[in-house]
Protein backbone atom coordinates (compact mmCIF):
# COMPACT_ATOMS: atom_id res chain seq x y z
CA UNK A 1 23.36 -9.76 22.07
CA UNK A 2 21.73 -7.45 19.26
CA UNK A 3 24.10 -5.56 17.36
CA UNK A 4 23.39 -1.84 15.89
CA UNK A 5 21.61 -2.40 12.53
CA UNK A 6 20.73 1.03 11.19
CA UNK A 7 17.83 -0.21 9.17
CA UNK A 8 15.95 -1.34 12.11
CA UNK A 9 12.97 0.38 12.81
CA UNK A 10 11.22 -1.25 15.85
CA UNK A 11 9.14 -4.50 16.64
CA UNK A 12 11.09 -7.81 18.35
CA UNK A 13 13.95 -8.75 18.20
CA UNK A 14 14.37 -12.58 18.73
CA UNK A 15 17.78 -14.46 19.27
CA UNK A 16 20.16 -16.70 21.78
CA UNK A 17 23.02 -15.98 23.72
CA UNK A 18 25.21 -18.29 25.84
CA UNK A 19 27.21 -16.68 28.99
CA UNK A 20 29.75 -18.83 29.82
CA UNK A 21 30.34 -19.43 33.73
CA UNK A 22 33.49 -17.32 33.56
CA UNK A 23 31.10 -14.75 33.50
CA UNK A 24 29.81 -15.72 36.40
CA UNK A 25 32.96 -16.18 38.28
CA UNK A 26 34.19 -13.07 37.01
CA UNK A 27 31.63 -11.12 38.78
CA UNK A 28 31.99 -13.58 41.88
CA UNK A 29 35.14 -12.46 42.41
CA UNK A 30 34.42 -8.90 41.83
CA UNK A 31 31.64 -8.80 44.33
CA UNK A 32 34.23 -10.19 47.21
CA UNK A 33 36.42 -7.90 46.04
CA UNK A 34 34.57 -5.17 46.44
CA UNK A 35 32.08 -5.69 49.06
CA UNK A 36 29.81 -3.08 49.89
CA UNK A 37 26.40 -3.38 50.99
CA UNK A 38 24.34 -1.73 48.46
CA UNK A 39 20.71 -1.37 49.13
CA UNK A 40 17.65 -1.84 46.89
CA UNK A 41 17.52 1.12 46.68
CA UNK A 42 21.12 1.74 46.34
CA UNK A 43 20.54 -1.04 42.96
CA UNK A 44 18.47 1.00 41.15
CA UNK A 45 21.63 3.07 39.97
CA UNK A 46 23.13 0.83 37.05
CA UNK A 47 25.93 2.15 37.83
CA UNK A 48 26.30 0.55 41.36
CA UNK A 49 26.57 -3.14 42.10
CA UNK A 50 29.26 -3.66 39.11
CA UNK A 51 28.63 -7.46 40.32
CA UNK A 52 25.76 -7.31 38.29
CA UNK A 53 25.12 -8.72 35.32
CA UNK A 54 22.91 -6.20 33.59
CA UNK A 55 21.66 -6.19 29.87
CA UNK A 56 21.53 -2.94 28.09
CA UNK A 57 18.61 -2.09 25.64
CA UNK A 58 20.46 0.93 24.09
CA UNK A 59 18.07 3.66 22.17
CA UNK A 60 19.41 7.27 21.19
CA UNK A 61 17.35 10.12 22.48
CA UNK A 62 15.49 7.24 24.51
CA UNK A 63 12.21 8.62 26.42
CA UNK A 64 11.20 6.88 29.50
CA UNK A 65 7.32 6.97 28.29
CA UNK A 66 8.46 4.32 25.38
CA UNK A 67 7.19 0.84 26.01
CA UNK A 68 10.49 -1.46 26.06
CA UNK A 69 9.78 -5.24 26.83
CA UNK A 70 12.45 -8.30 27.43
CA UNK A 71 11.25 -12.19 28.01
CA UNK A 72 14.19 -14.56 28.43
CA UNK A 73 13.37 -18.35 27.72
CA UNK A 74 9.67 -17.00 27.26
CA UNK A 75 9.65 -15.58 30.89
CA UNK A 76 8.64 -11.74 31.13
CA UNK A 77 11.71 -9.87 32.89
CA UNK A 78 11.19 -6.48 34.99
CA UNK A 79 13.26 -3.63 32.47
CA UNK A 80 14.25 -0.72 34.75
CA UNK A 81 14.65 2.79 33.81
CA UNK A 82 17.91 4.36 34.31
CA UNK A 83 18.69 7.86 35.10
CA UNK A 84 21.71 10.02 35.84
CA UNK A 85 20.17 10.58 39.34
CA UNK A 86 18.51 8.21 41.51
CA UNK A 87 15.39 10.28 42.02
CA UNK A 88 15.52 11.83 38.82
CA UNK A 89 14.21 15.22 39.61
CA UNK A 90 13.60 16.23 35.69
CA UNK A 91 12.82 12.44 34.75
CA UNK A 92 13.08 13.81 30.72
CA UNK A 93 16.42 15.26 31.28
CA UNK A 94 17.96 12.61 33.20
CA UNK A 95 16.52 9.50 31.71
CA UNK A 96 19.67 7.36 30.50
CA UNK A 97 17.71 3.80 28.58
CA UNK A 98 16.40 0.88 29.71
CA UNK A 99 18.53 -2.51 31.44
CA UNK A 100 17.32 -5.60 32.76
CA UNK A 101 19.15 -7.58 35.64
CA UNK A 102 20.01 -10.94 34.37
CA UNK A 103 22.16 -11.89 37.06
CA UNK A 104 20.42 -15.12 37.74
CA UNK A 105 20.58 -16.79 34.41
CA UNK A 106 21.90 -20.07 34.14
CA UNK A 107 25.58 -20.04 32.88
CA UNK A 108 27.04 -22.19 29.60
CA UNK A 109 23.41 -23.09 28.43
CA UNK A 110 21.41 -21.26 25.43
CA UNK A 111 18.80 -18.49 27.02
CA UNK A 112 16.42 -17.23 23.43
CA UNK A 113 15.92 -13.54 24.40
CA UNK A 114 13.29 -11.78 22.87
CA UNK A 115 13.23 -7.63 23.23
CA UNK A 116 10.18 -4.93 22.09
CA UNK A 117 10.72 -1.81 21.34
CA UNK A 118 8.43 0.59 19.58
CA UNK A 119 8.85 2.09 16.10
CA UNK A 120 11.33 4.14 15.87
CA UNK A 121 12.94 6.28 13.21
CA UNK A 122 16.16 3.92 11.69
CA UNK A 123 19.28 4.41 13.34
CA UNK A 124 17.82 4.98 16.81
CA UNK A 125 17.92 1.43 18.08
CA UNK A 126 21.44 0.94 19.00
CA UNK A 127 21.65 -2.89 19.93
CA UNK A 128 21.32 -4.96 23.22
CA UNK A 129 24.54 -5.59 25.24
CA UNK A 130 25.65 -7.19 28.74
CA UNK A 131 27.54 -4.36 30.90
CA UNK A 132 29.87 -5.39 33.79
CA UNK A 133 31.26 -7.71 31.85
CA UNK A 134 35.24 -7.87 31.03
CA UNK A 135 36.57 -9.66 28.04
CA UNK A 136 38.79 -12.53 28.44
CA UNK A 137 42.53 -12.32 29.07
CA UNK A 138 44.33 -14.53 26.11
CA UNK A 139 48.22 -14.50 26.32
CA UNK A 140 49.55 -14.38 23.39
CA UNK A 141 52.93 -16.76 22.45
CA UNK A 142 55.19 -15.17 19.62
């Protein structure tokens, strides 16, 4: 969505991306495929539900006191905290970044994300990207 720019310091960021409903169907089929019944609770692992559409706000050295804010199409979205463990029992030495669930966006129309992040040093922002997410198949003729 946001690619790595090492000159960025902070501030919003302010843009449009498209997922196309083979997106969608992609993680359709993965959910049937895979069907276990995860729980909230269970969901606030990124790393569970891999029928998820999640979006990644990716910081090195993040620190879960930072103030990180999405809004798609001008709506505020809930960003979660990730950490290695579930109840992160050292929250400092567990804490992982920052995704938002965008599962329920609207597929092949434009969505303008907007995302806030606060100053940081240059280099440290490292973009905004959709996880769970394969790349299309293309076969190639020779």
């Amino acid at each position: 969505v946001f690619p790595y720019d090492p000159k960025f310091t902070g501030g919003a960021l302010d843009g449009s991306v498209v997922i196309p409903q083979r997106v969608f169907a992609q993680l359709e089929a993965r959910r049937k495929s895979w069907p276990v019944p995860y729980t909230a609770d269970d969901l606030r692992a990124p790393w569970l539900g891999s029928h998820r559409l999640l979006l990644f706000i990716q910081i090195a050295e993040p620190d879960d006191t930072m103030e990180v804010g999405l809004t798609i199409d001008g709506t505020p979205v809930e960003v979660t905290r990730a950490y290695n463990s579930i109840y992160g029992h050292s929250p400092k030495r567990t804490f992982l970044g920052y995704y938002a669930d965008v599962s329920a966006l609207a597929p092949d129309v434009a969505h303008r994300i907007v995302v806030r992040v606060p100053a940081l040093p240059a280099g440290r922002f490292q973009g905004v990207f959709f996880e769970n997410v394969e790349p299309e198949r293309t076969t190639v003729i020779r």
